[in-house]
Protein backbone atom coordinates (compact mmCIF):
# COMPACT_ATOMS: atom_id res chain seq x y z
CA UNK A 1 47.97 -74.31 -91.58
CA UNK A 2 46.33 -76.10 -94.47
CA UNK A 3 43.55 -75.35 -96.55
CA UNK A 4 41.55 -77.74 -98.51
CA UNK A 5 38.92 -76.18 -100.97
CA UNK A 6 35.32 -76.92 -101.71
CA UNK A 7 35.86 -78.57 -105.19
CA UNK A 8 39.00 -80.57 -103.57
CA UNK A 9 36.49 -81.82 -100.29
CA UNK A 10 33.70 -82.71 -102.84
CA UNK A 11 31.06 -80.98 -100.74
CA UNK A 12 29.26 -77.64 -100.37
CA UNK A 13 29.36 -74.95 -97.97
CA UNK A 14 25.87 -75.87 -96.60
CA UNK A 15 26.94 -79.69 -95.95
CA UNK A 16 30.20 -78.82 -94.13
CA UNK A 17 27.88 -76.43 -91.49
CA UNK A 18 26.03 -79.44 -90.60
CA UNK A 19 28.58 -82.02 -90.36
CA UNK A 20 30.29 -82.73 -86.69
CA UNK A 21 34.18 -82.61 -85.99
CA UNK A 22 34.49 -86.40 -86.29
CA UNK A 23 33.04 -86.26 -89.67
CA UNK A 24 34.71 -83.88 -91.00
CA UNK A 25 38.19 -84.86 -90.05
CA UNK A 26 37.27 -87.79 -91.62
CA UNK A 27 36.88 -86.53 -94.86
CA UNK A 28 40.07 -87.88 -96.77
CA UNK A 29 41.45 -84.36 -98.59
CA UNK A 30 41.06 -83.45 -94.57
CA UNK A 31 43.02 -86.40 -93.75
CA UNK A 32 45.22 -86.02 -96.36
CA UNK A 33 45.90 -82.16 -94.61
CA UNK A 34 45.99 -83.27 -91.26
CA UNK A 35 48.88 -85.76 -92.00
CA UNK A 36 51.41 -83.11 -93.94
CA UNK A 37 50.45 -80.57 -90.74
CA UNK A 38 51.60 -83.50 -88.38
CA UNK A 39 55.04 -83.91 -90.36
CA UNK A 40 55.50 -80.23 -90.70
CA UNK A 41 55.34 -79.86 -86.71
CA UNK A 42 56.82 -82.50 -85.93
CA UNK A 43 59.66 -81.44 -88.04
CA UNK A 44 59.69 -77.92 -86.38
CA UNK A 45 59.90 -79.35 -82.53
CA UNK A 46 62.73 -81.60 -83.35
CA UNK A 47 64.45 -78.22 -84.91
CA UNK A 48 63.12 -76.32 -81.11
CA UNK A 49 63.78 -79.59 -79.25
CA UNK A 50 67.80 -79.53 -80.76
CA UNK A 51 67.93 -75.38 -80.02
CA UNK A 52 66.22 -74.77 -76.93
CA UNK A 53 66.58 -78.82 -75.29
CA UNK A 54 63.99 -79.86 -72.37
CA UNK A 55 63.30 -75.73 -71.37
CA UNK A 56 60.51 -75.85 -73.47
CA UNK A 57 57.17 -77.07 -72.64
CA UNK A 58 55.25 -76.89 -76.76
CA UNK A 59 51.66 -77.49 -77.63
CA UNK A 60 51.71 -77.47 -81.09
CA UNK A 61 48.79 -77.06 -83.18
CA UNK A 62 47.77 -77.72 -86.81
CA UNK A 63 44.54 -76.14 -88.39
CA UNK A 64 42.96 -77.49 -92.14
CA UNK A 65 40.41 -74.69 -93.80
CA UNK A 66 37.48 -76.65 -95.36
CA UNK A 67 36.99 -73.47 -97.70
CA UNK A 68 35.98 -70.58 -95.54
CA UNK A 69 33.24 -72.09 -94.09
CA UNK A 70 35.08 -74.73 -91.38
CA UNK A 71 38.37 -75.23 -89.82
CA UNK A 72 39.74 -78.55 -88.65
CA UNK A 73 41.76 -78.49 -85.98
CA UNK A 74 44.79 -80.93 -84.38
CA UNK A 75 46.58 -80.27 -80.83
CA UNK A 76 49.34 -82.09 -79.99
CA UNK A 77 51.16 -81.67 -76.82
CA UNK A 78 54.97 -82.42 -76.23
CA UNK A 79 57.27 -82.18 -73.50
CA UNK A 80 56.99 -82.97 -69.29
C-alpha cells in the first residue's frame, strides 16, 4: 500500500473524481508509487516462493491512495 497526497499529485479532490483509471495511473507521483509497490511484492514472493516452493498459487496486489478520494490499483498474478 502506498499513498500519494493531494499537494504531492498536484491536483484536487474534484479533478481526481473525474479522471479514468488510465489517467490516473498515469499521473507520475502514481507511477512513481506503483513502481516501489511492484519491488516490494516482488520482493515478498521470492521470500514465499523460497519458503513455501511451487504449493502456492499468489495474486499479489498493490494499491496507491490518491488522498482519500481515489485508489489506484495493480494485480499481478504468479504461479501455474
Amino acid at each position: 500500500f502506498k499513498f500519494v497526497s493531494l499537494k504531492e499529485s498536484g491536483l484536487d479532490g474534484k479533478t481526481l473524481e473525474k479522471m479514468d483509471a488510465e489517467a490516473l495511473r498515469a499521473l507520475p507521483a502514481v507511477r512513481e508509487k506503483q513502481r516501489e509497490a511492484q519491488e516490494g511484492l516482488a520482493r515478498y514472493r521470492k521470500r514465499l516462493k523460497r519458503k513455501f516452493g511451487d504449493a502456492l498459487r499468489l495474486r499479489s496486489f498493490g494499491v496507491v491512495a490518491l488522498g482519500f478520494e481515489r485508489l489506484v490499483t495493480l494485480s499481478v498474478r504468479t504461479g501455474k
